[in-house]
C-alpha atoms as a PDB file:
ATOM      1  CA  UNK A   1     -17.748  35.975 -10.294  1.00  0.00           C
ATOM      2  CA  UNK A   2     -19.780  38.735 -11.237  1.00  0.00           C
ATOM      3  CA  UNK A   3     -23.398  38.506 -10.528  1.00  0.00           C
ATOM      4  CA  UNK A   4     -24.865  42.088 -10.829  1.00  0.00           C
ATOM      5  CA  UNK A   5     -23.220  45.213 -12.596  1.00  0.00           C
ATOM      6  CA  UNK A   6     -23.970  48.169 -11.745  1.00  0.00           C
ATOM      7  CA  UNK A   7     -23.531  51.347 -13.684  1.00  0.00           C
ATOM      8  CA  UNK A   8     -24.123  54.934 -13.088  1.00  0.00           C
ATOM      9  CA  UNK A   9     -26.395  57.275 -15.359  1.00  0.00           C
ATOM     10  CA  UNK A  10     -23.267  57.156 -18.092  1.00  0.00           C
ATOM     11  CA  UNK A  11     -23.627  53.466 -18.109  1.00  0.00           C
ATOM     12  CA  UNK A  12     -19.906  53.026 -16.775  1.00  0.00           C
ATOM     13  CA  UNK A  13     -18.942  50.877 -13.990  1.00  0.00           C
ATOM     14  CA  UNK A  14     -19.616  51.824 -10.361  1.00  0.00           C
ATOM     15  CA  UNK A  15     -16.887  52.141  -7.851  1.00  0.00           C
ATOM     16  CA  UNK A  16     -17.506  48.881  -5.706  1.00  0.00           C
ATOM     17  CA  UNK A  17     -17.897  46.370  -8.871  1.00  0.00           C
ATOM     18  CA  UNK A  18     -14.493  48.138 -10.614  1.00  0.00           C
ATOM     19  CA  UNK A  19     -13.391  47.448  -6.911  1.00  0.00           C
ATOM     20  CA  UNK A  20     -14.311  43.618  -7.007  1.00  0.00           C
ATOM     21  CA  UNK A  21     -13.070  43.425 -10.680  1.00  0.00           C
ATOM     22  CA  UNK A  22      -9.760  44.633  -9.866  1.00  0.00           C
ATOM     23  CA  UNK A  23      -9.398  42.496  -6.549  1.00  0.00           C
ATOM     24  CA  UNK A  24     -10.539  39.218  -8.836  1.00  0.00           C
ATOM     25  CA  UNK A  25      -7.912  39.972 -11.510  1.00  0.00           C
ATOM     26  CA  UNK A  26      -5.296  40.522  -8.515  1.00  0.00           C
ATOM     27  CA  UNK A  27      -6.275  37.418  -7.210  1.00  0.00           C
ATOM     28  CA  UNK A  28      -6.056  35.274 -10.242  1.00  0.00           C
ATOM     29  CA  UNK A  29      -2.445  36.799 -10.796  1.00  0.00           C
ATOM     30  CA  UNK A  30      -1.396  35.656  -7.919  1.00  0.00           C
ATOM     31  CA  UNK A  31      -2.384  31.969  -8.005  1.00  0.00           C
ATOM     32  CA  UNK A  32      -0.885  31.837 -11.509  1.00  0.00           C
ATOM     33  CA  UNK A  33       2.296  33.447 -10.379  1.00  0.00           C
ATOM     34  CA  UNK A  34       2.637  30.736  -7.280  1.00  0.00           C
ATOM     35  CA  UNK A  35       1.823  27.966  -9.444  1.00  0.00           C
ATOM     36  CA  UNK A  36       5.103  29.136 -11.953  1.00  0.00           C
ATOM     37  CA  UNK A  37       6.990  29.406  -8.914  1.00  0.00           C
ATOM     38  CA  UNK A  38       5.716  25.491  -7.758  1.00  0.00           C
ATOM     39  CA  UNK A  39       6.665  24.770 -11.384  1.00  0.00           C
ATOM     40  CA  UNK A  40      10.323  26.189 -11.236  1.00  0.00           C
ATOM     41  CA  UNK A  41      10.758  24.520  -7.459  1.00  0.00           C
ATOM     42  CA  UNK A  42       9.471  21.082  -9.230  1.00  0.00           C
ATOM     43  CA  UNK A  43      12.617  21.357 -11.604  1.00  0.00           C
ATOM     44  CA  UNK A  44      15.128  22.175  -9.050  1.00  0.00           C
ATOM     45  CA  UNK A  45      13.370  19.711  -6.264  1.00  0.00           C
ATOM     46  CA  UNK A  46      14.062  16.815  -9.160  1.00  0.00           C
ATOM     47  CA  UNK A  47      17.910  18.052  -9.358  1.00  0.00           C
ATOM     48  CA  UNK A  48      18.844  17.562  -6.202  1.00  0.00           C
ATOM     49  CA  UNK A  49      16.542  14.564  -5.930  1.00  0.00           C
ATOM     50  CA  UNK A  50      18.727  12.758  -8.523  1.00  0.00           C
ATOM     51  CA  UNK A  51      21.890  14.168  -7.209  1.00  0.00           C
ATOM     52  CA  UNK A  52      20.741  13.463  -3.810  1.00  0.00           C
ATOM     53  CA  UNK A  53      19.403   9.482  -4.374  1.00  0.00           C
ATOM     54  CA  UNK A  54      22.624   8.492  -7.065  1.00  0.00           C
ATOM     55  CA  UNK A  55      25.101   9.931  -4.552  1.00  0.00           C
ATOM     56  CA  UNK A  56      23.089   7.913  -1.422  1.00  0.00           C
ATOM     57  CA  UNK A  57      23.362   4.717  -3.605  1.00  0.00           C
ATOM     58  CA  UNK A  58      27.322   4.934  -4.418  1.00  0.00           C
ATOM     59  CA  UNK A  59      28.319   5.772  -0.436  1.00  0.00           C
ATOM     60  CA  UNK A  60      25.260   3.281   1.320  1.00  0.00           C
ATOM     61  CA  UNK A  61      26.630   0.303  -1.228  1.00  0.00           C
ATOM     62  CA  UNK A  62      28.691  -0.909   1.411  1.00  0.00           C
ATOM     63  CA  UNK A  63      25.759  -0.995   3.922  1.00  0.00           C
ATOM     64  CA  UNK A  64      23.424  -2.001   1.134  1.00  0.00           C
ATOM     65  CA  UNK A  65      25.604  -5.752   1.103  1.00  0.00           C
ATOM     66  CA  UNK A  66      25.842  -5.999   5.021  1.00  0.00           C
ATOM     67  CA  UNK A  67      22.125  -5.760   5.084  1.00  0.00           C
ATOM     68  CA  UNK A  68      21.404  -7.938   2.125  1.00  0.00           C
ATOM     69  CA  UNK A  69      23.668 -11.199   3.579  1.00  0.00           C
ATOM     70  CA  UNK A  70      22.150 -10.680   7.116  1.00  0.00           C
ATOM     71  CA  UNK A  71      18.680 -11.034   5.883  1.00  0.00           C
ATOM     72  CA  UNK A  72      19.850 -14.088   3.625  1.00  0.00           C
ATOM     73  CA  UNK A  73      21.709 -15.484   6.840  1.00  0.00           C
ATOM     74  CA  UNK A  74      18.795 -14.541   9.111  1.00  0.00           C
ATOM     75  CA  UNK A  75      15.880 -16.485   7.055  1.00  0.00           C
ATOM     76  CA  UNK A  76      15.268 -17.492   3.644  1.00  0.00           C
ATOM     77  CA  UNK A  77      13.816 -15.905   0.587  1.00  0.00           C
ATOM     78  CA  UNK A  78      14.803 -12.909  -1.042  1.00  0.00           C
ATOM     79  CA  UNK A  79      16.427  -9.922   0.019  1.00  0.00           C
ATOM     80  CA  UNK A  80      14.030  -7.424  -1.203  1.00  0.00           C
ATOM     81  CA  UNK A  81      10.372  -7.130  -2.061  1.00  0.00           C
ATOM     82  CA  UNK A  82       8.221  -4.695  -4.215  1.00  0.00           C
ATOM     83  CA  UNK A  83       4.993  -3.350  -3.698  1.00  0.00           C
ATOM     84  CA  UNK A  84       2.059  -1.868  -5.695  1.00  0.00           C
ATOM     85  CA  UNK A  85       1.886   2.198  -4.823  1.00  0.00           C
ATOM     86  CA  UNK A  86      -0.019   5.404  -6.178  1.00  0.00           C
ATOM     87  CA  UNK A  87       2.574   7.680  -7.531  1.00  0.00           C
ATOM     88  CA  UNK A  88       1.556  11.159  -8.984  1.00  0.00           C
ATOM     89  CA  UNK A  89      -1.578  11.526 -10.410  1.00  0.00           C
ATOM     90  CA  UNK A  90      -2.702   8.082  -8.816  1.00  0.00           C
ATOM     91  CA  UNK A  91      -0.214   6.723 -11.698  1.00  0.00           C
ATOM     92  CA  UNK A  92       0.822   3.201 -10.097  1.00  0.00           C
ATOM     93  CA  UNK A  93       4.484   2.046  -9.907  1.00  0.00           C
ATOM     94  CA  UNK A  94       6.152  -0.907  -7.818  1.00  0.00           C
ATOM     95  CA  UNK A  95       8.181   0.590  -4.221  1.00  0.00           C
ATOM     96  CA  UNK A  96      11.190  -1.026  -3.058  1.00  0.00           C
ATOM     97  CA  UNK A  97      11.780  -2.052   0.147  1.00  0.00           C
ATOM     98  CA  UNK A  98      14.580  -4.644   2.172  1.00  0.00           C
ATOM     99  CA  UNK A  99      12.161  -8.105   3.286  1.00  0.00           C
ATOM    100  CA  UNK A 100      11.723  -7.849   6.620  1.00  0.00           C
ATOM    101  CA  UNK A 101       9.354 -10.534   7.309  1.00  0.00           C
ATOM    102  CA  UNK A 102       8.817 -14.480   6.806  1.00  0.00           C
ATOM    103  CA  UNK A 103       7.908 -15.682   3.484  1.00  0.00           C
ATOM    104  CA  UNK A 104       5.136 -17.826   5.394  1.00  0.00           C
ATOM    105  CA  UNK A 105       3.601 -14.725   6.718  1.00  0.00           C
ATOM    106  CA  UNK A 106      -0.247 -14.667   5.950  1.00  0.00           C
ATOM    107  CA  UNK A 107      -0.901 -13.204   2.085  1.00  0.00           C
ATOM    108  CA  UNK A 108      -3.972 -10.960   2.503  1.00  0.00           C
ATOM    109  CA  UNK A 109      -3.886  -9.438   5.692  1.00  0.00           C
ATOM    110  CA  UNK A 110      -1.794  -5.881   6.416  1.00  0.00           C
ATOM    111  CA  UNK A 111       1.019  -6.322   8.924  1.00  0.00           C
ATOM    112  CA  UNK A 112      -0.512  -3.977  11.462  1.00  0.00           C
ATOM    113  CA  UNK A 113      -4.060  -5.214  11.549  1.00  0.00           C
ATOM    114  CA  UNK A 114      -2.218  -9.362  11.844  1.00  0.00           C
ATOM    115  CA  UNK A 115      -2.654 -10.902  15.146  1.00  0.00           C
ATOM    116  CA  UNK A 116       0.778 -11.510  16.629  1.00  0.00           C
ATOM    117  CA  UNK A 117       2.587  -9.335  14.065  1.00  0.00           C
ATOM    118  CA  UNK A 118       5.682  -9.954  15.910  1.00  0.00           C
ATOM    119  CA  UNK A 119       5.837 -13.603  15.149  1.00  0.00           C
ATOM    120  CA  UNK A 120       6.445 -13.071  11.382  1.00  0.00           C
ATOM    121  CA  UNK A 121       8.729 -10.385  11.792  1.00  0.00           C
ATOM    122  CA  UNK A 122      12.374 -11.910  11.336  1.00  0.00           C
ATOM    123  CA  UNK A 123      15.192 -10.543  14.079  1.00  0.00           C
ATOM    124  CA  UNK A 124      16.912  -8.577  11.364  1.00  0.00           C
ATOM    125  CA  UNK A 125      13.509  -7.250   9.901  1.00  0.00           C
ATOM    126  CA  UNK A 126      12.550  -6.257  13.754  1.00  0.00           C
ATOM    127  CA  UNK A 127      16.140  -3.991  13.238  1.00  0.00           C
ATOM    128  CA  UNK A 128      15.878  -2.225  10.274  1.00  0.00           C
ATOM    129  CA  UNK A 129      12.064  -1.332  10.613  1.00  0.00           C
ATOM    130  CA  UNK A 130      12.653   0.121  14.030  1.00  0.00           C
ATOM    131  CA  UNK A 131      15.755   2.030  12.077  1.00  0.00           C
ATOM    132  CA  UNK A 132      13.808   2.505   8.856  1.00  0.00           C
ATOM    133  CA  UNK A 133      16.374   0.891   7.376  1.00  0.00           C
ATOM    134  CA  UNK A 134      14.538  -0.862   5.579  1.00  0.00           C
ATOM    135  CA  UNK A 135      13.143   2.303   3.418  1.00  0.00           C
ATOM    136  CA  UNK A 136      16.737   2.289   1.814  1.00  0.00           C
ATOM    137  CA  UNK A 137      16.355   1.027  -1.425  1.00  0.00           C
ATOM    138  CA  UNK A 138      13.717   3.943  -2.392  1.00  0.00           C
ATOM    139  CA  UNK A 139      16.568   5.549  -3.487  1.00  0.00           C
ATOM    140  CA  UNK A 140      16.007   3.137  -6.330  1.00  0.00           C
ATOM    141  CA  UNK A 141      12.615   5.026  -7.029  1.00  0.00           C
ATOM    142  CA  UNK A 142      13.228   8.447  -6.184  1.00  0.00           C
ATOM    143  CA  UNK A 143      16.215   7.740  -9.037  1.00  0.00           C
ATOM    144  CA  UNK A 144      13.781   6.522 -11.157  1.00  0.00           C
ATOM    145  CA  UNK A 145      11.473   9.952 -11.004  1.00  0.00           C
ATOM    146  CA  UNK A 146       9.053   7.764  -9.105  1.00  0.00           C
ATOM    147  CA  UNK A 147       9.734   9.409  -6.137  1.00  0.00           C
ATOM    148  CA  UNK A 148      11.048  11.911  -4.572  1.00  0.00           C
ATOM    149  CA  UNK A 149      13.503  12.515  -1.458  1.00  0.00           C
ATOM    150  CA  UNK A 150      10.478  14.683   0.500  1.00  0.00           C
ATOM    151  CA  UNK A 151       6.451  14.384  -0.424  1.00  0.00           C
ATOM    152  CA  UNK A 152       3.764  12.392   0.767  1.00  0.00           C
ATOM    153  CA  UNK A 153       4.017   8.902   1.730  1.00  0.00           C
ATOM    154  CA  UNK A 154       2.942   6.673  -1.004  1.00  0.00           C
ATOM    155  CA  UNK A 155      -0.435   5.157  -0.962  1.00  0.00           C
ATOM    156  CA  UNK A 156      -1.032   1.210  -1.308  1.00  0.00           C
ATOM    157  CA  UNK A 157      -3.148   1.088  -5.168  1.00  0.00           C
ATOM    158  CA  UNK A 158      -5.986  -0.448  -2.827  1.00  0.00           C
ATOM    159  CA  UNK A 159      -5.949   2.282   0.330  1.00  0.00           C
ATOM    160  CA  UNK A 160      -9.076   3.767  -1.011  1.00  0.00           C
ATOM    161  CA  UNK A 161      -9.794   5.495   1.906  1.00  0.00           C
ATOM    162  CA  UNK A 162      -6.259   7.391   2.075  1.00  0.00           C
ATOM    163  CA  UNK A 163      -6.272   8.256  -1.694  1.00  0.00           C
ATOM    164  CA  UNK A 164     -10.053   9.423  -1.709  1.00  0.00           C
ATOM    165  CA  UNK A 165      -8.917  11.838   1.627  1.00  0.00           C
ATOM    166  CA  UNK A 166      -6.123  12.847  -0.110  1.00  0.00           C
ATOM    167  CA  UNK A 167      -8.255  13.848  -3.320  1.00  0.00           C
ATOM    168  CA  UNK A 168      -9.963  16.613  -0.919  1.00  0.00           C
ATOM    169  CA  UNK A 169      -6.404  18.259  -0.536  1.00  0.00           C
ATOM    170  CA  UNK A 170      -5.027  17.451  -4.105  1.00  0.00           C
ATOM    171  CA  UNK A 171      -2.159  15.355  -2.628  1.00  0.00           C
ATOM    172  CA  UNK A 172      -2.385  13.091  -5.218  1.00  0.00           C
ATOM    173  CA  UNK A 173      -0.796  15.380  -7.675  1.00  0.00           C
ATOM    174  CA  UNK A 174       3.061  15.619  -6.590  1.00  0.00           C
ATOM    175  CA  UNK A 175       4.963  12.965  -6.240  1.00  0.00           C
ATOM    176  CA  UNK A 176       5.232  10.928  -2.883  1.00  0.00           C
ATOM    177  CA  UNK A 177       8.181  11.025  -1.117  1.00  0.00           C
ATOM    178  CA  UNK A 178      10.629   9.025   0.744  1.00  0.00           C
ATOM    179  CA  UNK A 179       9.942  10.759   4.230  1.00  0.00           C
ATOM    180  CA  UNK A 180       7.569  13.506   4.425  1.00  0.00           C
ATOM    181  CA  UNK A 181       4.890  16.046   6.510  1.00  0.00           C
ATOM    182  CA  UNK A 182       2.353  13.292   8.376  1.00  0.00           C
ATOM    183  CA  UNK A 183       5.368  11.219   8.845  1.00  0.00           C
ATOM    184  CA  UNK A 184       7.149  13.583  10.931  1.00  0.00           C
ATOM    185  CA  UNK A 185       4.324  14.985  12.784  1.00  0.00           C
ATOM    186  CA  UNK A 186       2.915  11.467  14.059  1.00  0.00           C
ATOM    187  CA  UNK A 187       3.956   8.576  11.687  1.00  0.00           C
ATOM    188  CA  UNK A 188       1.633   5.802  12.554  1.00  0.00           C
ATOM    189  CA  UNK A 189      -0.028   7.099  14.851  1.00  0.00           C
ATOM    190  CA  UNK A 190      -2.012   9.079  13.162  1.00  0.00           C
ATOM    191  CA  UNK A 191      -5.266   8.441  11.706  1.00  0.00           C
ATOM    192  CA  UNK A 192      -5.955   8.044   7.737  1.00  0.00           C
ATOM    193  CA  UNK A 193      -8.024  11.181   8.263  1.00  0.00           C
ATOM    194  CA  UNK A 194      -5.386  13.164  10.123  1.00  0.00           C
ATOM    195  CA  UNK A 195      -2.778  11.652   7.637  1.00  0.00           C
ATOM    196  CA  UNK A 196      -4.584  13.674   4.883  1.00  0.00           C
ATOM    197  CA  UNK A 197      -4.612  16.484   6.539  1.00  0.00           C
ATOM    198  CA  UNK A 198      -1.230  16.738   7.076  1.00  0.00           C
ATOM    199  CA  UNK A 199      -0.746  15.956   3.321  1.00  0.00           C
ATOM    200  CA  UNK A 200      -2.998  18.781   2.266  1.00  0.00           C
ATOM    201  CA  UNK A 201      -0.881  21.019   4.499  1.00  0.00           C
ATOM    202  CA  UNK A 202       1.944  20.324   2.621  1.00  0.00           C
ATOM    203  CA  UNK A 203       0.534  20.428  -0.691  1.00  0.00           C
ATOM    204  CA  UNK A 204      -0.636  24.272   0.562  1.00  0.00           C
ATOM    205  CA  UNK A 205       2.825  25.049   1.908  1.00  0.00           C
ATOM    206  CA  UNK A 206       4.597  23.539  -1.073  1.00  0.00           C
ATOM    207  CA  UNK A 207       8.678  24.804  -1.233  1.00  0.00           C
ATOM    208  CA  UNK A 208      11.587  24.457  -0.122  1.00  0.00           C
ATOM    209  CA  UNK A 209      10.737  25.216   3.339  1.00  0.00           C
ATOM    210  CA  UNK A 210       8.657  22.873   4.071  1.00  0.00           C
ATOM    211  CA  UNK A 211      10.653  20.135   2.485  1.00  0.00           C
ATOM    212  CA  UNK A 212      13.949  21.403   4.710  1.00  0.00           C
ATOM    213  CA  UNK A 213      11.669  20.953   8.083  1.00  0.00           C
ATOM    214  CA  UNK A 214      10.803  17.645   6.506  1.00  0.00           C
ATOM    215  CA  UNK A 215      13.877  16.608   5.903  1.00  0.00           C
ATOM    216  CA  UNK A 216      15.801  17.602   9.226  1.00  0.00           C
ATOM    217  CA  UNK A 217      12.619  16.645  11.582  1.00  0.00           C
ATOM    218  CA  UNK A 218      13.377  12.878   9.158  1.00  0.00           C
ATOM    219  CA  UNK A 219      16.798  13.033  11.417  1.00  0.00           C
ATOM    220  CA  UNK A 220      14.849  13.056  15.071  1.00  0.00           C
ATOM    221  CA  UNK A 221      12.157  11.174  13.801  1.00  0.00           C
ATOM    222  CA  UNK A 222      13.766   7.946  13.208  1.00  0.00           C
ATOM    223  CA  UNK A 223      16.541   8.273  16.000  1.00  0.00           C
ATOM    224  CA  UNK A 224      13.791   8.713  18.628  1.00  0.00           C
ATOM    225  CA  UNK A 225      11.468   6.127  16.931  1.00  0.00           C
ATOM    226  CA  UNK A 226       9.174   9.131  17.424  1.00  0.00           C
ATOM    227  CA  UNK A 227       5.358   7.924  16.101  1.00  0.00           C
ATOM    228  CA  UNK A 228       6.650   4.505  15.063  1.00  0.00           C
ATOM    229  CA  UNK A 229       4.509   1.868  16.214  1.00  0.00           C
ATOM    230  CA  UNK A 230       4.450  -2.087  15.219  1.00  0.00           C
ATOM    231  CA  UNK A 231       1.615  -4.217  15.381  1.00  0.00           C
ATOM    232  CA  UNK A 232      -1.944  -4.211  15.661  1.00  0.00           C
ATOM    233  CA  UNK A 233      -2.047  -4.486  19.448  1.00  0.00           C
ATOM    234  CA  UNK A 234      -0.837  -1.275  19.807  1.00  0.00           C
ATOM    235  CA  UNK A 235      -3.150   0.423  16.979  1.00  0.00           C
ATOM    236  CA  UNK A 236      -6.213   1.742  17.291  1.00  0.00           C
ATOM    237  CA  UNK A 237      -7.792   0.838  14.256  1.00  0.00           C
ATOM    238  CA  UNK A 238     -10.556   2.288  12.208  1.00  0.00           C
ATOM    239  CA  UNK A 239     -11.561  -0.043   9.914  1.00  0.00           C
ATOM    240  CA  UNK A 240     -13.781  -2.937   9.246  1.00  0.00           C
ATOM    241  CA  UNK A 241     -13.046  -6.400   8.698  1.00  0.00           C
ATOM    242  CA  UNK A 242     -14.287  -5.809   5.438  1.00  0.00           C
ATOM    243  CA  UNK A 243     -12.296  -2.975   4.550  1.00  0.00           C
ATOM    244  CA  UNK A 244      -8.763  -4.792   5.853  1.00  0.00           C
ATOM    245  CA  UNK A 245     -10.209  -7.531   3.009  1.00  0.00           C
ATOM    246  CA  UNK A 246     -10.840  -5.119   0.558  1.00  0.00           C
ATOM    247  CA  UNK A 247      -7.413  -3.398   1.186  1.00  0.00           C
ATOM    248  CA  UNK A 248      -5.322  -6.242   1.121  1.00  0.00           C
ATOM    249  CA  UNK A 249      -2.444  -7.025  -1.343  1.00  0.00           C
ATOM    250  CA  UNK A 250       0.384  -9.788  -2.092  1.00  0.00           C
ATOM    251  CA  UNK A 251       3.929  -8.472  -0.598  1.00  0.00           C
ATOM    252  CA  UNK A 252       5.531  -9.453  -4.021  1.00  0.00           C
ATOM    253  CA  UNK A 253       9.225  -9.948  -3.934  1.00  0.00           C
ATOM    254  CA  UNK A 254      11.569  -9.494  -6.559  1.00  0.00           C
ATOM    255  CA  UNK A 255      11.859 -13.582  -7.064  1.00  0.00           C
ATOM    256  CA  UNK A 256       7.975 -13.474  -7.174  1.00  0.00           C
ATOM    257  CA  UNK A 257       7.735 -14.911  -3.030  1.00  0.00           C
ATOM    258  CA  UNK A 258       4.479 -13.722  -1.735  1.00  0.00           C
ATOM    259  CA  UNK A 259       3.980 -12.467   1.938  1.00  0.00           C
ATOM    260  CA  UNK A 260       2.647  -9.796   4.110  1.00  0.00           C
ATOM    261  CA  UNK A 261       1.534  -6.157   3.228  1.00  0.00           C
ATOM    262  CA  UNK A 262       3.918  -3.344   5.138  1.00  0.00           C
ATOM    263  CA  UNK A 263       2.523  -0.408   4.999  1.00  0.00           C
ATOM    264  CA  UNK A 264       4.858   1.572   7.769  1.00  0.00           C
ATOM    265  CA  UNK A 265       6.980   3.743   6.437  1.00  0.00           C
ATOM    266  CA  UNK A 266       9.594   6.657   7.840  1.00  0.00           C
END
């Protein structure tokens, strides 16, 4: 922004402002010519999204049924659940996701902040959580265009803290993603804070690039169980009593059974 301008006796421009002029109008180019380029990556990132999530739902349908009868075997209640999420542009949509827990497991508190998380966690749930199995059926939303295959991990509606970080970094305008940065660089180990961070650096870094780290780091990530942690004796939390209360949501299945909020993800 020009504050001063400075002329000479013929009233024309000096050197240094036609200098800073120049360098602004460079600068300005340049943003608008990386944003066309995020635009055009957008377009092909949703083609191979949908190619990528339809052709993940034919070949996993066997898998899809084994899973689906061991949780019905294993305990009763549904076989999946859906949960409130931010989308893009804090637009809210319902995530998919195999049950993995009790249907008598407490309503309002988060599954890592409940005391004796393991309790309500059923033997096949213990499975594919540990295997992220369990993140499967996202396919669903990344097929819908509520998704997509690599992005930032979904936000519950009520994570105020995580969406409000994210706001700092503009996160909340792409869509979230199945697997993504912060989950590959600590998963839940990482504070909301940190978690942002990571976001942001995406966001900055925005491309195909990124998203092919992303996606083959996914690979080690879940084999290793690298940053996964269950339960909140082995969190270290940062949040108040009245901020879990505040936070807390209904686990609503797709038969309308009620049960614990699961926030891990891959």
């Amino acid at each position: 922004m020009i504050k001063h301008v400075l002329t000479d006796n013929k009233g024309c421009l000096n050197f240094d402002e036609k200098t800073s002029m120049n360098y602004n109008i460079e600068y300005d180019k340049i943003l608008e010519k990386n944003q066309k380029i995020k635009k055009i990556y957008m377009i092909f990132k949703r083609i191979l999204d949908v190619i990528f999530s339809l052709s993940a739902l034919v070949l996993l349908c066997p898998i899809f049924l084994i899973i689906v009868c061991c949780i019905k075997i294993d305990s009763k209640g549904p076989a999946f659940f859906k949960q409130k999420r931010i989308g893009k542009n804090k637009k809210e949509f319902y995530i998919i996701k195999f049950r993995t827990m009790t249907v008598d497991t407490p309503q309002y508190i988060p599954t890592h902040m409940l005391n004796k998380s393991n309790n309500y966690i059923t033997k096949v749930g213990r499975f594919l959580r540990g295997s992220s199995l369990d993140e499967l059926p996202q396919f669903i939303n990344i097929l819908k265009g509520d998704m997509a295959l690599i992005g930032p991990r979904p936000a519950l509606y009520n994570q105020y803290d995580l969406i409000n970080e994210r706001d700092r970094y503009r996160v909340n305008e792409i869509k979230p993603g199945l697997t993504g940065w912060a989950q590959v660089n600590g998963r839940d180990k990482l504070t909301t804070k940190a978690k942002a961070r990571l976001d942001g650096e995406y966001y900055i870094k925005y491309g195909i690039l990124i998203d092919l780290k992303c996606f083959f780091k996914t690979f080690y990530t879940v084999i290793m169980r690298d940053g996964y942690v269950e339960g909140a004796e082995n969190v270290k939390m940062e949040t108040s009593n009245d901020e879990v209360k505040r936070r807390s949501i209904n686990e609503t299945s797709t038969d309308g059974i009620n049960g614990s909020i699961d926030d891990r993800a891959i």
